[in-house]
Protein backbone atom coordinates (compact mmCIF):
# COMPACT_ATOMS: atom_id res chain seq x y z
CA UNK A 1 84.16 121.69 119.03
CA UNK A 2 84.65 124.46 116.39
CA UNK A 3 87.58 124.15 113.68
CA UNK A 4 88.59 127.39 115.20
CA UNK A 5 88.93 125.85 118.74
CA UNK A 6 90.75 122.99 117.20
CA UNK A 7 93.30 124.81 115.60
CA UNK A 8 93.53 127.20 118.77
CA UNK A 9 94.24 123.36 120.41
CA UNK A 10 96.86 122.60 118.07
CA UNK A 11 98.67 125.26 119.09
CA UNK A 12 99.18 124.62 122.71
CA UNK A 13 99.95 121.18 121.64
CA UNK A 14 96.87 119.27 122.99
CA UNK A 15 97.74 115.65 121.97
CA UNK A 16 93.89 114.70 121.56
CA UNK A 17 93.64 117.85 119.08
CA UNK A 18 96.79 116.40 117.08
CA UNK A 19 94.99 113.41 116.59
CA UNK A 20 91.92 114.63 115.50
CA UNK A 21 93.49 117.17 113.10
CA UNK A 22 95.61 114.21 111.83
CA UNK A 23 92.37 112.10 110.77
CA UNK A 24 90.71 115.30 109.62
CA UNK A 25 94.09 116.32 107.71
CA UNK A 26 92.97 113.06 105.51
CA UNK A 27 89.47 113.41 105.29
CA UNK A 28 90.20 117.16 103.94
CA UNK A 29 92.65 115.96 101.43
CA UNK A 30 89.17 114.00 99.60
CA UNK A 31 87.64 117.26 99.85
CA UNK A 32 90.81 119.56 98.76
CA UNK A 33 90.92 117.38 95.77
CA UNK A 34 87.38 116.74 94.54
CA UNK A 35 85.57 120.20 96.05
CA UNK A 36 83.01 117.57 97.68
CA UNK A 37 82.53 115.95 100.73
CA UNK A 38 83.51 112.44 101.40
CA UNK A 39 79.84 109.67 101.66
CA UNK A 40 79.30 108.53 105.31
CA UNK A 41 81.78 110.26 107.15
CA UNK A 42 81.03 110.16 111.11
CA UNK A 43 78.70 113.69 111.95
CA UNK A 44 81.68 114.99 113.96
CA UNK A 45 84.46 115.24 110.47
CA UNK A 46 81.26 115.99 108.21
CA UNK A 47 80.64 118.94 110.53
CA UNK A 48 84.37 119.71 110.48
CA UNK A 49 84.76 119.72 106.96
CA UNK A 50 81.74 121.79 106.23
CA UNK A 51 83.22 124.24 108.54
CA UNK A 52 86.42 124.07 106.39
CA UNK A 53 84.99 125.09 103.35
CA UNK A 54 83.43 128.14 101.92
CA UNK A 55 80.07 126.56 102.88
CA UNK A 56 79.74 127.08 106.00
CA UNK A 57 80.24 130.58 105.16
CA UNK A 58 78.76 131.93 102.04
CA UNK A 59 76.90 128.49 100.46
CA UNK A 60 78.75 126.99 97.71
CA UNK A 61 81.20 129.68 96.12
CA UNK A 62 79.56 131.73 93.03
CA UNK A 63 82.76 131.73 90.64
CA UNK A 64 86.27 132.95 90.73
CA UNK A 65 89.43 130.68 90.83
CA UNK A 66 89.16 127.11 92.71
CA UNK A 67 92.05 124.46 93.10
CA UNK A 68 89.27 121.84 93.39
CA UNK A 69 86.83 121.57 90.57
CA UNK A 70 84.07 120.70 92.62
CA UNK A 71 81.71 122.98 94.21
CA UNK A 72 83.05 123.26 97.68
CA UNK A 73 86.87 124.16 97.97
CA UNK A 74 88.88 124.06 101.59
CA UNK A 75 89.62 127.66 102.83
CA UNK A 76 92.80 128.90 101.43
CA UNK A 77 93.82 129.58 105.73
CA UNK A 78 92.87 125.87 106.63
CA UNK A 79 94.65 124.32 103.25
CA UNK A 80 98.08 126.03 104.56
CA UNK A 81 96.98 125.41 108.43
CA UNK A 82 96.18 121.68 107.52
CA UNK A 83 99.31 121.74 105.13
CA UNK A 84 97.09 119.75 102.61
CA UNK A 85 99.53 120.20 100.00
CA UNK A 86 101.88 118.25 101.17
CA UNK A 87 99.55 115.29 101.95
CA UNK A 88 100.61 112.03 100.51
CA UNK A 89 96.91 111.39 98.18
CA UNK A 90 97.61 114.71 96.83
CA UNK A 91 100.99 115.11 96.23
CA UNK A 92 100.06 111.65 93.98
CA UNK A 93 96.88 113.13 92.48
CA UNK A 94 98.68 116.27 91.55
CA UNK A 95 101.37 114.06 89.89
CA UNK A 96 98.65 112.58 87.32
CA UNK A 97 96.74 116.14 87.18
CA UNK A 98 100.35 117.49 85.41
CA UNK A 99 99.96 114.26 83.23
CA UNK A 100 96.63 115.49 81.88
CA UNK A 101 94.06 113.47 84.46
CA UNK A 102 91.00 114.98 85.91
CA UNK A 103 89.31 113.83 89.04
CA UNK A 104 86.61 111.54 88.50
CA UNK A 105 83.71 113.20 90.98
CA UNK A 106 81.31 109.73 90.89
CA UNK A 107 81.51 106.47 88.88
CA UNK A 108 78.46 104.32 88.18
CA UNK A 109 79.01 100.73 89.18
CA UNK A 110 78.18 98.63 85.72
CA UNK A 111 74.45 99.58 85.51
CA UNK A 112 74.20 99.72 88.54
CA UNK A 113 73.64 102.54 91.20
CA UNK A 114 76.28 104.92 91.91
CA UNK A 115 79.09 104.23 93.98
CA UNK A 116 80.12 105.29 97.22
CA UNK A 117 82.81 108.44 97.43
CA UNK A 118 85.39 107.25 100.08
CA UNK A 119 88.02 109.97 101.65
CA UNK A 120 90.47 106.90 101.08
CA UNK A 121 90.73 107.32 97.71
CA UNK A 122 90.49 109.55 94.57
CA UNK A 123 89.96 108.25 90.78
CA UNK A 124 91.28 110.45 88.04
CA UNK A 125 90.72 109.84 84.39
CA UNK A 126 92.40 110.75 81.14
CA UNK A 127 90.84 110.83 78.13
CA UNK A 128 93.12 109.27 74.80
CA UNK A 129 92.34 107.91 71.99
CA UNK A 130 91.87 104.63 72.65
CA UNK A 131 88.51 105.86 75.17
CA UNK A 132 89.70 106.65 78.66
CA UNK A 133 92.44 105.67 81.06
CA UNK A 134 91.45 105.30 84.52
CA UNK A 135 93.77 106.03 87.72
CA UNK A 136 92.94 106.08 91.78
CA UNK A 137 95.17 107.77 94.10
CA UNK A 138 94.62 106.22 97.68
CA UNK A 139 95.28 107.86 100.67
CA UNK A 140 99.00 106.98 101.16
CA UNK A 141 99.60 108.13 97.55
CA UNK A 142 100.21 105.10 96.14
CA UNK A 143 98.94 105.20 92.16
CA UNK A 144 97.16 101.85 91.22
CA UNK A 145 95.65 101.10 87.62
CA UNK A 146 91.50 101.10 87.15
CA UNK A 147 89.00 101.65 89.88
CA UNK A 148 90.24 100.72 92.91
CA UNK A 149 87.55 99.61 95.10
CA UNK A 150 88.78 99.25 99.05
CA UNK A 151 91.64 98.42 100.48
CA UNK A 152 94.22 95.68 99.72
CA UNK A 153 93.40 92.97 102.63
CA UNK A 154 95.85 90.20 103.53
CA UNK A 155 94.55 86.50 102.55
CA UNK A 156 91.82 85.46 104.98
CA UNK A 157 90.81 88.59 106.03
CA UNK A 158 87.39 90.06 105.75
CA UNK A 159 86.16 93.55 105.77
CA UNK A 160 84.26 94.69 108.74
């Protein structure tokens, strides 16, 4: 399925379209943000979101005025369509941005390789004088200190 088709879908109300646009709404909220594409999304949102941005049109965009500062911004028509604005991890991102953060595109783990770039969450940083201040926005817009690495689990749980 297109984007095109699934907006056309949203329109008449489809209920599988709703929920599709709802998970997409979050994974383009990484990308609205950072101008990238979230690491090992499932082909069917990768395809989405390359669809979404100026990619899939032109390549990546050769200059003029971005609201992400990475190379591949949502369309202006899906950002309103999407209402990505209004999404809880960027409402909370743009909260820090006005406080003088930047997103943080990639982080390397201590020495180590580089680590993964979830949709579920987006680190800012803020350079001061005492080195650098570190923030991540996660995808319900709640603000939490440092690098936040995954989600919170209740005791005894395990990832998987």
């Amino acid at each position: 399925m297109e984007l095109d088709d699934l907006m056309a879908a949203k329109e008449r109300g489809d209920p599988e379209a709703l929920g599709k646009l709802a998970a997409l709404r979050d994974r383009a909220a990484y990308t609205h943000l950072t101008g990238s594409i979230a690491d090992h999304l499932r082909l069917y949102f990768a395809t989405m979101l390359r669809q979404a941005t100026d990619l899939a049109r032109r390549g990546p965009p050769g200059g003029g005025p971005r609201v992400a500062e990475g190379p591949f911004p949502l369309r202006p028509d899906v950002a309103r369509a999407l209402d990505i604005e209004a999404h809880p991890m960027v409402v909370g991102a743009r909260r820090l941005q006005e406080q003088g953060y930047r997103v943080a595109f990639r982080r390397r783990a201590e020495g180590g390789p580089w680590a993964s770039r979830p949709f579920s969450r987006v680190h800012l940083v803020r350079k001061d004088r005492d080195g650098e201040t570190v923030r991540t926005v996660r995808l319900d817009g709640t603000v939490v200190d440092g690098w936040a690495v995954g989600p919170r689990l209740a005791p005894g749980r395990v990832r998987g």
